[in-house]
PDB file of N, CA and C in Angstrom:
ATOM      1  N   UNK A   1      52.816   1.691 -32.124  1.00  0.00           N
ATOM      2  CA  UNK A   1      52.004   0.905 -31.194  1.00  0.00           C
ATOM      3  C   UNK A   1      51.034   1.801 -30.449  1.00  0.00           C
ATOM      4  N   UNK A   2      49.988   1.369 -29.840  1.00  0.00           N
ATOM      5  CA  UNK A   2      48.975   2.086 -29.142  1.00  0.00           C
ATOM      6  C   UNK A   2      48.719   0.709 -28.074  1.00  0.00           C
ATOM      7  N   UNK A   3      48.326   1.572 -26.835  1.00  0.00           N
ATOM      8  CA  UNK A   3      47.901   1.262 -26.112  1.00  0.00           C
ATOM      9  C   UNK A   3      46.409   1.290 -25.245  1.00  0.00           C
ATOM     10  N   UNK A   4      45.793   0.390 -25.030  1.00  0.00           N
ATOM     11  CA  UNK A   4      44.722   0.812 -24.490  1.00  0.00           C
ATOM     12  C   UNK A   4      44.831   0.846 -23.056  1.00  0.00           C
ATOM     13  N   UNK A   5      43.875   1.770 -22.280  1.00  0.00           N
ATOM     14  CA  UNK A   5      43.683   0.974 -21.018  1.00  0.00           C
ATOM     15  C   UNK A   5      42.335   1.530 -20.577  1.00  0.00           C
ATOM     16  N   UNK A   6      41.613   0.263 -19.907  1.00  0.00           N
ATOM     17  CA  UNK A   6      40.642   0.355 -19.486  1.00  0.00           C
ATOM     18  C   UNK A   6      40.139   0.698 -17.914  1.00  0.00           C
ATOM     19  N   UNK A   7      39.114   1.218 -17.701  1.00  0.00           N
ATOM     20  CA  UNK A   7      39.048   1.419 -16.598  1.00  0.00           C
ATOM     21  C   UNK A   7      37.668   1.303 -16.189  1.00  0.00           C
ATOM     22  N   UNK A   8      36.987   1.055 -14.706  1.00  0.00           N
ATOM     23  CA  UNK A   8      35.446   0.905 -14.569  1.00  0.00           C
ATOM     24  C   UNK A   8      35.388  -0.514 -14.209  1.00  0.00           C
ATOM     25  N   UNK A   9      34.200  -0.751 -14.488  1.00  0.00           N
ATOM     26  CA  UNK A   9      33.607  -2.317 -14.055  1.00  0.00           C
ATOM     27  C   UNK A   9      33.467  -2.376 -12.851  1.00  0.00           C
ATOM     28  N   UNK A  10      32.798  -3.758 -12.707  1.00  0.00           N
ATOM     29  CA  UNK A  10      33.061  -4.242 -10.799  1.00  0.00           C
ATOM     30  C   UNK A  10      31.565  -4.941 -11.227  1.00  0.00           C
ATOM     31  N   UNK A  11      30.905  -5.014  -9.857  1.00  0.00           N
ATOM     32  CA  UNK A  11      29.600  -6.100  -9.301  1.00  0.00           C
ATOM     33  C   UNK A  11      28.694  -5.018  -9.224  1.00  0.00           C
ATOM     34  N   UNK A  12      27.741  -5.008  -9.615  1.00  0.00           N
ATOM     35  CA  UNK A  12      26.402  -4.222  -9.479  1.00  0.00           C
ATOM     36  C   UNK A  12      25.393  -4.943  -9.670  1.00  0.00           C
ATOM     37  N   UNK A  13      24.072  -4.454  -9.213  1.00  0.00           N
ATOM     38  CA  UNK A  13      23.010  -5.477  -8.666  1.00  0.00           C
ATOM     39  C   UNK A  13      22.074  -4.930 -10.010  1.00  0.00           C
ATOM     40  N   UNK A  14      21.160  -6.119 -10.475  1.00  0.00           N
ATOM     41  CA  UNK A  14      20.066  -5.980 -11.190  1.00  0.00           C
ATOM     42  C   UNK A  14      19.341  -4.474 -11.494  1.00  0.00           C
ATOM     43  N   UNK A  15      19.788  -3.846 -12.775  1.00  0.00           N
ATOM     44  CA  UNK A  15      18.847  -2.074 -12.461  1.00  0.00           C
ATOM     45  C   UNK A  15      19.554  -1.182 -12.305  1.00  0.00           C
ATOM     46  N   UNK A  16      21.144  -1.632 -11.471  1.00  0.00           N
ATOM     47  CA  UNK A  16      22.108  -0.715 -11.615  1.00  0.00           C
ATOM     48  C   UNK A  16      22.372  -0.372 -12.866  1.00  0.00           C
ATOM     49  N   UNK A  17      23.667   1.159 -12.430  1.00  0.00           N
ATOM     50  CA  UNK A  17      24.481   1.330 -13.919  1.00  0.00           C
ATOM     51  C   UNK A  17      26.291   1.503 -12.937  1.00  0.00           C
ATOM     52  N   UNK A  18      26.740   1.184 -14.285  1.00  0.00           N
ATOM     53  CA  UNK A  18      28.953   1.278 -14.280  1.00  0.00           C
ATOM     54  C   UNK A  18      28.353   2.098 -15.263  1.00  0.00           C
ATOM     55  N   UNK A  19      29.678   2.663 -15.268  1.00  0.00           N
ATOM     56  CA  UNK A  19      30.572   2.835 -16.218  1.00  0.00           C
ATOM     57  C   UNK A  19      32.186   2.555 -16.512  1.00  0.00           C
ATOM     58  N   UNK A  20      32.124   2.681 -17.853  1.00  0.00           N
ATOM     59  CA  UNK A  20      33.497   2.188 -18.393  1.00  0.00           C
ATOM     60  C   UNK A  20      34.302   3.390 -19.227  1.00  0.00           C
ATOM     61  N   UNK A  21      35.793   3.244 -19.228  1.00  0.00           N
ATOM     62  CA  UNK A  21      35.947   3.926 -20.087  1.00  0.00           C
ATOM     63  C   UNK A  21      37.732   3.354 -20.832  1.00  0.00           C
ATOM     64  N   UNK A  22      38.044   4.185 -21.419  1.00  0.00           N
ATOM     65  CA  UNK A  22      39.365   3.440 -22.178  1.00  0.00           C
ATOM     66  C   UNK A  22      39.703   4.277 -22.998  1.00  0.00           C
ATOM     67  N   UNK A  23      40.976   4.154 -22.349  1.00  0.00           N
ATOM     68  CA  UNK A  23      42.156   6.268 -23.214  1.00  0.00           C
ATOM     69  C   UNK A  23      42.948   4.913 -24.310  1.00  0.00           C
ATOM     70  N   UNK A  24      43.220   5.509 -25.428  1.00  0.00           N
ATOM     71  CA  UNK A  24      43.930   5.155 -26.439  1.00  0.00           C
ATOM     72  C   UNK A  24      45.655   6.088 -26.026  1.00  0.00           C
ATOM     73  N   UNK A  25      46.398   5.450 -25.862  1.00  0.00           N
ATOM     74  CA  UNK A  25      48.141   6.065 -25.865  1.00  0.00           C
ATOM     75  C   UNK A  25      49.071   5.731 -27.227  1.00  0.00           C
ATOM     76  N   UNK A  26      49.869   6.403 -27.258  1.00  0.00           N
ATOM     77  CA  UNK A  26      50.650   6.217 -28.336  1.00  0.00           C
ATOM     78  C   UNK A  26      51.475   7.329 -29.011  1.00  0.00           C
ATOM     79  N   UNK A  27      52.086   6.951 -29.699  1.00  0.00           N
ATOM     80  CA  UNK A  27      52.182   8.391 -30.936  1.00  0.00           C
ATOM     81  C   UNK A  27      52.069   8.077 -31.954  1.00  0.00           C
ATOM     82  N   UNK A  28      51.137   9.475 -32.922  1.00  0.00           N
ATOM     83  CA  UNK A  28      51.408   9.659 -33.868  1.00  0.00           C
ATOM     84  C   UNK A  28      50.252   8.562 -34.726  1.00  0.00           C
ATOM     85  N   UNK A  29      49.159   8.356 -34.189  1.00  0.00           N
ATOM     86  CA  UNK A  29      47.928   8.061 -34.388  1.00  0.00           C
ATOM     87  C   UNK A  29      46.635   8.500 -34.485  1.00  0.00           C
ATOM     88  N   UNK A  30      45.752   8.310 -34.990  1.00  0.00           N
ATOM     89  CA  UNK A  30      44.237   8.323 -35.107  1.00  0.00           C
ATOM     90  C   UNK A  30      43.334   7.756 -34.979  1.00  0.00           C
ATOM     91  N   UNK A  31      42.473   7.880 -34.346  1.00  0.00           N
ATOM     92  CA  UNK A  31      41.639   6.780 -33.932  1.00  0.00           C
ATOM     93  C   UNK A  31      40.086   7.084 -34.779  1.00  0.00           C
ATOM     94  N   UNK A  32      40.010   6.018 -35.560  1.00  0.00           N
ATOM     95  CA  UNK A  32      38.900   5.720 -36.413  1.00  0.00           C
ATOM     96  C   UNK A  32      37.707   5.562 -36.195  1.00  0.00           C
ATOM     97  N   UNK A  33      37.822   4.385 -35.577  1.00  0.00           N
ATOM     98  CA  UNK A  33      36.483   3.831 -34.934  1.00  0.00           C
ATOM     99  C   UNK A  33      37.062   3.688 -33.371  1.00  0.00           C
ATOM    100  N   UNK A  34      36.288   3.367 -32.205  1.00  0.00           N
ATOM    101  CA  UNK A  34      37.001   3.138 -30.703  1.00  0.00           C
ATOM    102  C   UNK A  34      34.974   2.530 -30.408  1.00  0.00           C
ATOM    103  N   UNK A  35      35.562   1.613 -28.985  1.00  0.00           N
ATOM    104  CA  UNK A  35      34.197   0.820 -28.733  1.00  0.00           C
ATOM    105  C   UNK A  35      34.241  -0.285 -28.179  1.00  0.00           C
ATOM    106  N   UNK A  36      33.440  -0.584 -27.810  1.00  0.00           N
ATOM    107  CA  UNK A  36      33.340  -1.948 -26.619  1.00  0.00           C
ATOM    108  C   UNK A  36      32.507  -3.545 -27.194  1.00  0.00           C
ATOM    109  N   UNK A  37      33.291  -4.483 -26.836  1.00  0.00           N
ATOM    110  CA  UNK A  37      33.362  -6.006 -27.267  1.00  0.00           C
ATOM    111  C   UNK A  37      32.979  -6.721 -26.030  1.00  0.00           C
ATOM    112  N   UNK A  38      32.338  -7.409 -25.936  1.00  0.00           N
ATOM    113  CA  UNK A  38      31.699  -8.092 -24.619  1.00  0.00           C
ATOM    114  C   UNK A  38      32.296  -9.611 -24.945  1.00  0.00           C
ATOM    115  N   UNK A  39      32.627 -10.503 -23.853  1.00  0.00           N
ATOM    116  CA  UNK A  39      32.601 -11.551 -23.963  1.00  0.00           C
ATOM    117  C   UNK A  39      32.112 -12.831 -22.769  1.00  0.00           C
ATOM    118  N   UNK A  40      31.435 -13.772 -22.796  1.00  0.00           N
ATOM    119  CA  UNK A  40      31.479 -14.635 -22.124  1.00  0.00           C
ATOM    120  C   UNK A  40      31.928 -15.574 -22.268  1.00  0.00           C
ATOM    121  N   UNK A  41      32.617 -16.390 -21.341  1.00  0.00           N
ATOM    122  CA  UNK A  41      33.411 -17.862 -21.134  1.00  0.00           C
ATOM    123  C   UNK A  41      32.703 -18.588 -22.221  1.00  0.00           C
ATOM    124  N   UNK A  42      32.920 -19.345 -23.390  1.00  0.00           N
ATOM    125  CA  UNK A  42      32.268 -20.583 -24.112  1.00  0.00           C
ATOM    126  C   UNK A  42      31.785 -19.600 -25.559  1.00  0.00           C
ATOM    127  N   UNK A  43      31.813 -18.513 -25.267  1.00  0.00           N
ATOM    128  CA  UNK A  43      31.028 -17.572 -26.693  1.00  0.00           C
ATOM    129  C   UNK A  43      31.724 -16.940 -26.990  1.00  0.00           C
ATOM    130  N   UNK A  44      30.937 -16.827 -28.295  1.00  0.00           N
ATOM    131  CA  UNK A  44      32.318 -15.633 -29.369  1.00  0.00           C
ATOM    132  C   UNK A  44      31.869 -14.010 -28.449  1.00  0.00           C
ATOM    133  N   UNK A  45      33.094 -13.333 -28.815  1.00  0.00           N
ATOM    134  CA  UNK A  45      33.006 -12.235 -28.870  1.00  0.00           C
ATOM    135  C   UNK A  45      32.089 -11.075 -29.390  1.00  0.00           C
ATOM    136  N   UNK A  46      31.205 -10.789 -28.748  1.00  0.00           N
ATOM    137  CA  UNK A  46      30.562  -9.796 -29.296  1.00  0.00           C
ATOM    138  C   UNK A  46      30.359  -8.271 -29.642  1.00  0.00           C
ATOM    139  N   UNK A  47      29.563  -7.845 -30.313  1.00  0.00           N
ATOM    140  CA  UNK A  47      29.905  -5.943 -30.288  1.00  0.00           C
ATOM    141  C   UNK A  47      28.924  -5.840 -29.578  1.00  0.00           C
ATOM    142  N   UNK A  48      29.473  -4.692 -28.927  1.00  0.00           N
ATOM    143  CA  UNK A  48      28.199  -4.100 -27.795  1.00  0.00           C
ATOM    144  C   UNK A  48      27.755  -2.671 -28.217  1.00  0.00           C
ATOM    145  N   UNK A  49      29.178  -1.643 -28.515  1.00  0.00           N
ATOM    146  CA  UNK A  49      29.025  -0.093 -28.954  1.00  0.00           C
ATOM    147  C   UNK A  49      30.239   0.202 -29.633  1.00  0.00           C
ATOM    148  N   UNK A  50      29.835   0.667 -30.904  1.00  0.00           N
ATOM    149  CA  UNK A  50      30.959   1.457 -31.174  1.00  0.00           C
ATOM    150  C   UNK A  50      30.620   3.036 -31.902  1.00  0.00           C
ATOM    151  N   UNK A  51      31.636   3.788 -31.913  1.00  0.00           N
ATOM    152  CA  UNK A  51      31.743   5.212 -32.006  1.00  0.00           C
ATOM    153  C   UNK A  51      32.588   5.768 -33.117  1.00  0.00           C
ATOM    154  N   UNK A  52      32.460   6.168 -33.912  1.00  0.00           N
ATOM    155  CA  UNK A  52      33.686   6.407 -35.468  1.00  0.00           C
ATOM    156  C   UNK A  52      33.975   7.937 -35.061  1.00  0.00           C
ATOM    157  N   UNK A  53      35.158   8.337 -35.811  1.00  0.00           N
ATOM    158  CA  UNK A  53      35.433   9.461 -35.522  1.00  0.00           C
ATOM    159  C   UNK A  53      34.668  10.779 -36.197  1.00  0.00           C
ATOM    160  N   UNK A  54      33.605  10.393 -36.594  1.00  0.00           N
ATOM    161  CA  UNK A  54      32.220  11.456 -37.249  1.00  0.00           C
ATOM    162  C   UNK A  54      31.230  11.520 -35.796  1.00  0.00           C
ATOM    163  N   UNK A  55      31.442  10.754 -35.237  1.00  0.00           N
ATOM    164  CA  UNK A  55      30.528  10.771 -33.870  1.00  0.00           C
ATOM    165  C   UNK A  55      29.368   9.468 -34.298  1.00  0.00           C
ATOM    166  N   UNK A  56      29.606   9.130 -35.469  1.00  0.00           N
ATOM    167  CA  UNK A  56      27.790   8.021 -35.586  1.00  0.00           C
ATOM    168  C   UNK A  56      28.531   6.722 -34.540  1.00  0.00           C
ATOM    169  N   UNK A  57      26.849   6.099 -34.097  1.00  0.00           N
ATOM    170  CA  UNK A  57      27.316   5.033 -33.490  1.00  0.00           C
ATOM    171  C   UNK A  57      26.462   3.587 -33.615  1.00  0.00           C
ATOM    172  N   UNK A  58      27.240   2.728 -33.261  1.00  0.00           N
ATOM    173  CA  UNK A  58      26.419   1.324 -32.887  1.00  0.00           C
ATOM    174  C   UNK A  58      26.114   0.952 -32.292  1.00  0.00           C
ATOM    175  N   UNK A  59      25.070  -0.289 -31.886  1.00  0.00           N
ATOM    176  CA  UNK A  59      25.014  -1.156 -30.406  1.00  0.00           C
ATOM    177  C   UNK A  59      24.098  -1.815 -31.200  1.00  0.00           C
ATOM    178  N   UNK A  60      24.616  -3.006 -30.061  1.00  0.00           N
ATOM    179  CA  UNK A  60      24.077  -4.118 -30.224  1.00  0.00           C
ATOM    180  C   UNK A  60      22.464  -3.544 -29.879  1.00  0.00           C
ATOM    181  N   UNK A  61      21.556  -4.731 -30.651  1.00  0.00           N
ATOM    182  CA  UNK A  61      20.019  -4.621 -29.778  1.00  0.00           C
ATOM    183  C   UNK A  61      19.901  -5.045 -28.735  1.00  0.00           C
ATOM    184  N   UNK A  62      20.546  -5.470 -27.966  1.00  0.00           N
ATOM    185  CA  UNK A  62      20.343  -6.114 -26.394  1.00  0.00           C
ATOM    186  C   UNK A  62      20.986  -4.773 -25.612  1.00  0.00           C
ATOM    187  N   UNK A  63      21.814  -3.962 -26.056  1.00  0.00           N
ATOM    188  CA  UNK A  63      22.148  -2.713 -25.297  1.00  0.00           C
ATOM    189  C   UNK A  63      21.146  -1.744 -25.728  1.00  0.00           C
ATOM    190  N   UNK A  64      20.996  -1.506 -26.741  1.00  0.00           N
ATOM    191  CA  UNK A  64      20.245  -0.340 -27.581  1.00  0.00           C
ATOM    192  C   UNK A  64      19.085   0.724 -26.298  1.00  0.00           C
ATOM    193  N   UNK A  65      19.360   1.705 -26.001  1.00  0.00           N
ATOM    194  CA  UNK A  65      18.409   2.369 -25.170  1.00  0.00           C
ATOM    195  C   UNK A  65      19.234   2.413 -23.503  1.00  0.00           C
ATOM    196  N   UNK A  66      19.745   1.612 -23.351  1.00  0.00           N
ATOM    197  CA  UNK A  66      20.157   1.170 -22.178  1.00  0.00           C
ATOM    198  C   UNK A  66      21.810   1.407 -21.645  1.00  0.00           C
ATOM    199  N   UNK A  67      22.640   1.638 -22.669  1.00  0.00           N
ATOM    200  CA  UNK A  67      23.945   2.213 -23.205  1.00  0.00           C
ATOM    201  C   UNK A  67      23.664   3.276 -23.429  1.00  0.00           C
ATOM    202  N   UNK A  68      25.199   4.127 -23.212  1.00  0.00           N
ATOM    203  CA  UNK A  68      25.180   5.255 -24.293  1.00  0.00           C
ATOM    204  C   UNK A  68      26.768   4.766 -24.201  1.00  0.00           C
ATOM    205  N   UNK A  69      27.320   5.179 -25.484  1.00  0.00           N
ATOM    206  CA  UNK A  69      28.744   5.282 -26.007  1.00  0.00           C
ATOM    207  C   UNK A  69      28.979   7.010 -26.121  1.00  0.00           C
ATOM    208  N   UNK A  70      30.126   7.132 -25.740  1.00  0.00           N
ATOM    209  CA  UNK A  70      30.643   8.810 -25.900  1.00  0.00           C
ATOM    210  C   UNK A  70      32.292   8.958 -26.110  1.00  0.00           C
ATOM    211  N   UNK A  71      32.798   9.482 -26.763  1.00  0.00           N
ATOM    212  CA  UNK A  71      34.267   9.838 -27.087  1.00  0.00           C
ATOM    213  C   UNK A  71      34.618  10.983 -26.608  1.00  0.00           C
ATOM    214  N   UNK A  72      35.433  11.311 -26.036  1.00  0.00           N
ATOM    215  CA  UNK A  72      36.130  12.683 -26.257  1.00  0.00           C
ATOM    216  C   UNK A  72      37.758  12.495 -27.109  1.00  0.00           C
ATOM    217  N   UNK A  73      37.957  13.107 -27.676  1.00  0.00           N
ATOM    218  CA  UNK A  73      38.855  13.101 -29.150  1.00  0.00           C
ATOM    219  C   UNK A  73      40.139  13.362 -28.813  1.00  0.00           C
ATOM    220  N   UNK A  74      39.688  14.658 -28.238  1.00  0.00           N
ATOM    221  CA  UNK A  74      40.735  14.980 -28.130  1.00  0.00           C
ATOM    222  C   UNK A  74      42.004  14.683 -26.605  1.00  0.00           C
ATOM    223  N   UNK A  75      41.303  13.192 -25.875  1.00  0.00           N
ATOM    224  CA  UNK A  75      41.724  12.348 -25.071  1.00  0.00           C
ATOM    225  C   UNK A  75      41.932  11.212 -25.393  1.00  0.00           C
ATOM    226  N   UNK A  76      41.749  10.576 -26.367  1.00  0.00           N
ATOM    227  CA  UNK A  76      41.438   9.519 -27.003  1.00  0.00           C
ATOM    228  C   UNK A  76      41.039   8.744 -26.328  1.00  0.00           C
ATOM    229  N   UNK A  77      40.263   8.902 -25.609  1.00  0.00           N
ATOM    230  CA  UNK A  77      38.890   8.027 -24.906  1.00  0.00           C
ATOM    231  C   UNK A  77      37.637   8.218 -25.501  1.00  0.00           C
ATOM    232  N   UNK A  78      37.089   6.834 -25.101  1.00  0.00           N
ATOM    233  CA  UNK A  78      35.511   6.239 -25.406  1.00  0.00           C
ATOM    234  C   UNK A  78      35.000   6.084 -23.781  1.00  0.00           C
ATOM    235  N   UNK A  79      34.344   6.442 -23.521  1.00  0.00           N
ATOM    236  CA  UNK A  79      33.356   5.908 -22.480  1.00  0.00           C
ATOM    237  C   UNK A  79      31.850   4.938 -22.506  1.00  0.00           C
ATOM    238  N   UNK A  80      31.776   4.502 -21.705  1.00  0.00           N
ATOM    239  CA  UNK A  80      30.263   3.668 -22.073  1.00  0.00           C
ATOM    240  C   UNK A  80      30.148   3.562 -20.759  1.00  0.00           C
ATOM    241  N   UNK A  81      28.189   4.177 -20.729  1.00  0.00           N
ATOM    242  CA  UNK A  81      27.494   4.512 -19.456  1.00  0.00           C
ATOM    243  C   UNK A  81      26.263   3.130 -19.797  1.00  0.00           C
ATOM    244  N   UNK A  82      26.552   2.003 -18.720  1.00  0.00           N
ATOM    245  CA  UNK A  82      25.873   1.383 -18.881  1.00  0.00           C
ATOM    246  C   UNK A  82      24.465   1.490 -18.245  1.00  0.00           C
ATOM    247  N   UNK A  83      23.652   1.428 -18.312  1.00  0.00           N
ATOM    248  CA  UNK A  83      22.120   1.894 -17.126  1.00  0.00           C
ATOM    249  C   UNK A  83      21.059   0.666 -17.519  1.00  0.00           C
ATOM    250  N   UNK A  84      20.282   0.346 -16.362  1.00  0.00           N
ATOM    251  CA  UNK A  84      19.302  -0.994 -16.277  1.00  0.00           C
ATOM    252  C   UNK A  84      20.097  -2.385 -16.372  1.00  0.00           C
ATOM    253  N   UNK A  85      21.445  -2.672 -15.775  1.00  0.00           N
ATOM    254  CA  UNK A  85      22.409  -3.563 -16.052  1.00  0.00           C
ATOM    255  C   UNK A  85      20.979  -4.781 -15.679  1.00  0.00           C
ATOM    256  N   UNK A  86      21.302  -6.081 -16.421  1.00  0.00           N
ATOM    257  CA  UNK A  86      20.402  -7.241 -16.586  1.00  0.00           C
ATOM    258  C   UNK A  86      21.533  -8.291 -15.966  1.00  0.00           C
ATOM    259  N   UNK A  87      21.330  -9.070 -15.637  1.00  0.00           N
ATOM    260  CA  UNK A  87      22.216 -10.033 -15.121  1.00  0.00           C
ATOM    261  C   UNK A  87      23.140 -10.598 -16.516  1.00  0.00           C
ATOM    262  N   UNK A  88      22.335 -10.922 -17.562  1.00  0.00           N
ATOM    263  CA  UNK A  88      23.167 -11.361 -18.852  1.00  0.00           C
ATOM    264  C   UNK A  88      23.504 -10.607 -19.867  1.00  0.00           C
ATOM    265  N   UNK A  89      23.961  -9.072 -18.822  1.00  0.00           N
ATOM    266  CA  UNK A  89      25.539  -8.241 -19.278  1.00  0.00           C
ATOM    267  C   UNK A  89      26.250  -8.464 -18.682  1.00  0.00           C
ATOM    268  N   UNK A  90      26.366  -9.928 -18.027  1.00  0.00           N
ATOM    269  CA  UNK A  90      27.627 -10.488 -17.276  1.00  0.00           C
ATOM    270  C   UNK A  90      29.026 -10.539 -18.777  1.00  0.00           C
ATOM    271  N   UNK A  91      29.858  -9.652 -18.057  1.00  0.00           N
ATOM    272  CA  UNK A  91      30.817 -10.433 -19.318  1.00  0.00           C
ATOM    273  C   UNK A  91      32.034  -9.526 -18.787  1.00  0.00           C
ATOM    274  N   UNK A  92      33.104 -10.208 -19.412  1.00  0.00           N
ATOM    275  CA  UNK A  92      34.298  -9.354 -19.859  1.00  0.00           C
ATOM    276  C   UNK A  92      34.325  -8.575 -21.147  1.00  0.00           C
ATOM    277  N   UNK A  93      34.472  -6.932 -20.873  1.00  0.00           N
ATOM    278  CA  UNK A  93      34.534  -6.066 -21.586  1.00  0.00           C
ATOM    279  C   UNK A  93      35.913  -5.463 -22.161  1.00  0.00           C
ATOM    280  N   UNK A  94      35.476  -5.627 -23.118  1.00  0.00           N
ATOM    281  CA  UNK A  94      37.238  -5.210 -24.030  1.00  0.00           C
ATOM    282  C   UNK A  94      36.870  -3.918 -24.855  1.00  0.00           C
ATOM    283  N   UNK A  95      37.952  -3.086 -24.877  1.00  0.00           N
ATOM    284  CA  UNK A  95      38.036  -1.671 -25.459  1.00  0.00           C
ATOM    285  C   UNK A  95      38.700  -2.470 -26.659  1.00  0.00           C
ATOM    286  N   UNK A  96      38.165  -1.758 -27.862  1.00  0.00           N
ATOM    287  CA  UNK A  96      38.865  -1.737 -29.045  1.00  0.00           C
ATOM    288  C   UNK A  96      38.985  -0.613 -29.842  1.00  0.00           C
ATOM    289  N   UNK A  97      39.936  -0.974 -30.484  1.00  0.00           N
ATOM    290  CA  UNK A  97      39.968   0.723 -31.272  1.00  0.00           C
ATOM    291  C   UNK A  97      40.955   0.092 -32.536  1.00  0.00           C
ATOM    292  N   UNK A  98      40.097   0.787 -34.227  1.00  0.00           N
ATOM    293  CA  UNK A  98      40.727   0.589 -35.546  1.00  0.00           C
ATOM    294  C   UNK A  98      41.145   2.193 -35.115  1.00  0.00           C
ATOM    295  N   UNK A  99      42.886   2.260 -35.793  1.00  0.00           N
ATOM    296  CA  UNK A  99      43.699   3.566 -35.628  1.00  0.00           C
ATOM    297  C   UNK A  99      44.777   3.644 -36.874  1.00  0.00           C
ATOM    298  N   UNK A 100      44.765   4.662 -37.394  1.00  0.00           N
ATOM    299  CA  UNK A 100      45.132   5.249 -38.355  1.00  0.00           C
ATOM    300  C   UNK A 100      47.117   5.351 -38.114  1.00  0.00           C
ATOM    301  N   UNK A 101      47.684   4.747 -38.489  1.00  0.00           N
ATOM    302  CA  UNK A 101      49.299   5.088 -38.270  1.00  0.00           C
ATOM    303  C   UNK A 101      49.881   4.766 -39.515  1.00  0.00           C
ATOM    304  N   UNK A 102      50.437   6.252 -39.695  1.00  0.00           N
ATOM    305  CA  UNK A 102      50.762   6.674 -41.126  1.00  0.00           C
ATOM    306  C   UNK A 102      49.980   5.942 -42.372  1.00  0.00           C
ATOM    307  N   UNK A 103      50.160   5.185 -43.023  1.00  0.00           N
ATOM    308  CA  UNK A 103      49.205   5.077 -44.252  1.00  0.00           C
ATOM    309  C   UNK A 103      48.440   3.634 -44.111  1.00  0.00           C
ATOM    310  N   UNK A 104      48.669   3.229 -42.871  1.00  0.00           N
ATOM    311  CA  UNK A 104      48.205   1.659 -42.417  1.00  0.00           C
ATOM    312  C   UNK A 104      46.824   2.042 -41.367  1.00  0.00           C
ATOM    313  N   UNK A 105      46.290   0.954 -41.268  1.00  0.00           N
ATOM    314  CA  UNK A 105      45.089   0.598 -40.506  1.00  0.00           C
ATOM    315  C   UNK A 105      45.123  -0.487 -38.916  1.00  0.00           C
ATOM    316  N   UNK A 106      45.093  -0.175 -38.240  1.00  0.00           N
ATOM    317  CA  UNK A 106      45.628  -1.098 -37.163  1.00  0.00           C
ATOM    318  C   UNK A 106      44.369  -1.215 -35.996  1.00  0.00           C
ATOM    319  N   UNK A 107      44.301  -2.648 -35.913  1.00  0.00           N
ATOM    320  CA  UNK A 107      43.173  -2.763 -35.070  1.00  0.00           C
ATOM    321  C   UNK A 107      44.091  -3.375 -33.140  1.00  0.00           C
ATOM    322  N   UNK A 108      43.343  -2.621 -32.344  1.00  0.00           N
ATOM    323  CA  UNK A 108      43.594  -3.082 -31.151  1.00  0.00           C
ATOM    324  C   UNK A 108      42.911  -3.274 -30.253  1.00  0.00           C
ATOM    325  N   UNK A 109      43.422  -4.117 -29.210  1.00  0.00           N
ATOM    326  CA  UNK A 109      42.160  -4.419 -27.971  1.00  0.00           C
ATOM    327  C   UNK A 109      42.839  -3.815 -26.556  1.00  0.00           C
ATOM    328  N   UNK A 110      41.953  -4.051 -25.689  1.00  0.00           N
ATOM    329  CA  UNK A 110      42.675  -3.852 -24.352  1.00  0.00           C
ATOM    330  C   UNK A 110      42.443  -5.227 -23.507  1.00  0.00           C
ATOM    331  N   UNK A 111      42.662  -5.010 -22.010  1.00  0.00           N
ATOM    332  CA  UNK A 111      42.671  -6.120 -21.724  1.00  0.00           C
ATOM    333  C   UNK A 111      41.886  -7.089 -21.028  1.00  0.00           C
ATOM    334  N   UNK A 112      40.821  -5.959 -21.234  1.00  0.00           N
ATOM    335  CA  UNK A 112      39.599  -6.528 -20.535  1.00  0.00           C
ATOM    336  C   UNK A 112      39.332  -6.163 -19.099  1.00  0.00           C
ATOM    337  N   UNK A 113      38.183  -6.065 -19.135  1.00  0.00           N
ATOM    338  CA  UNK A 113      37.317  -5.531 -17.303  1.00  0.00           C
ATOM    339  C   UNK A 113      36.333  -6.637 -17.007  1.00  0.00           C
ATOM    340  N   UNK A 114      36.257  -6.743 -16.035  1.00  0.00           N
ATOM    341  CA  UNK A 114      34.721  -7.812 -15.720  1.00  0.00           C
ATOM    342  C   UNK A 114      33.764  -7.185 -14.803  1.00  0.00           C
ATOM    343  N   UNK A 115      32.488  -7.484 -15.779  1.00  0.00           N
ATOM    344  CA  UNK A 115      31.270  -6.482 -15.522  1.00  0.00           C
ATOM    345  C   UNK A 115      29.909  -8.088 -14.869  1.00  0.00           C
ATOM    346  N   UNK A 116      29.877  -7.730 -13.526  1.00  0.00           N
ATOM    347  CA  UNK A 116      29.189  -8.924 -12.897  1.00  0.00           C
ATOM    348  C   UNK A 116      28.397  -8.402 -12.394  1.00  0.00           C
ATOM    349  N   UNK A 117      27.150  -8.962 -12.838  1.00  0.00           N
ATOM    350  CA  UNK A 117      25.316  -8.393 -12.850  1.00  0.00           C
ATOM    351  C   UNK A 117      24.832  -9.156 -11.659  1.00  0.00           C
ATOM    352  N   UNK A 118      24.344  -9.046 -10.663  1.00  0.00           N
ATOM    353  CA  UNK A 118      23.863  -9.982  -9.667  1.00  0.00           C
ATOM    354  C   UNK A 118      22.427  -9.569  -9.551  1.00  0.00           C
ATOM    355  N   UNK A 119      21.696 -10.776  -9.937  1.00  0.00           N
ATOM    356  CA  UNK A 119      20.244 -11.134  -9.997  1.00  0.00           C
ATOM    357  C   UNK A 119      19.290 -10.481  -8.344  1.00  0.00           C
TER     358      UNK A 119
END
């Protein structure tokens, strides 16, 4: 089993930046990919950033420029520095992470932060 936990978020005003971040626990794992899932009340789940264990990364185009995603490895944390927050990066943010345990593939979430943009 692995655990996530997240940390960061809160209320910031239009232009601000949070940050977030989220340690992977466990034993006897690897972490593959690690990265952040946005969600709002009524909508699917979305990708916002993710980070593989080569260092390449993703984001959505509504973050793109405005994010950065960063890992350190050998903590098994991801961080994400959000900057120019818009009011509709209102959401609950979930850490996820695909992790390597013994010859299986295992995907996990955490439990979510809420990131509230005020206009």
């Amino acid at each position: 089993q692995v655990q996530l936990v997240e940390s960061g978020g809160g209320l910031v005003q239009a232009g601000g930046s949070l940050g977030l971040s989220c340690a992977a626990s466990g034993s006897s794992f690897s972490v593959n990919v690690i990265g952040w899932y946005r969600q709002v009340p009524g909508n699917q789940r979305e990708l916002v950033a993710i980070i593989r264990s080569d260092s390449t990364t993703n984001y959505a185009d509504s973050v793109r420029g405005r994010f950065t995603i960063s890992r350190d490895n050998a903590k098994n944390t991801v961080y994400l520095q959000m900057n120019s927050l818009k009011p509709e990066d209102t959401a609950v943010y979930y850490c996820y992470a695909n992790v390597k345990i013994g010859n299986g593939g295992y995907r996990y979430w955490g439990q979510g932060t809420q990131v509230t943009v005020s206009s």
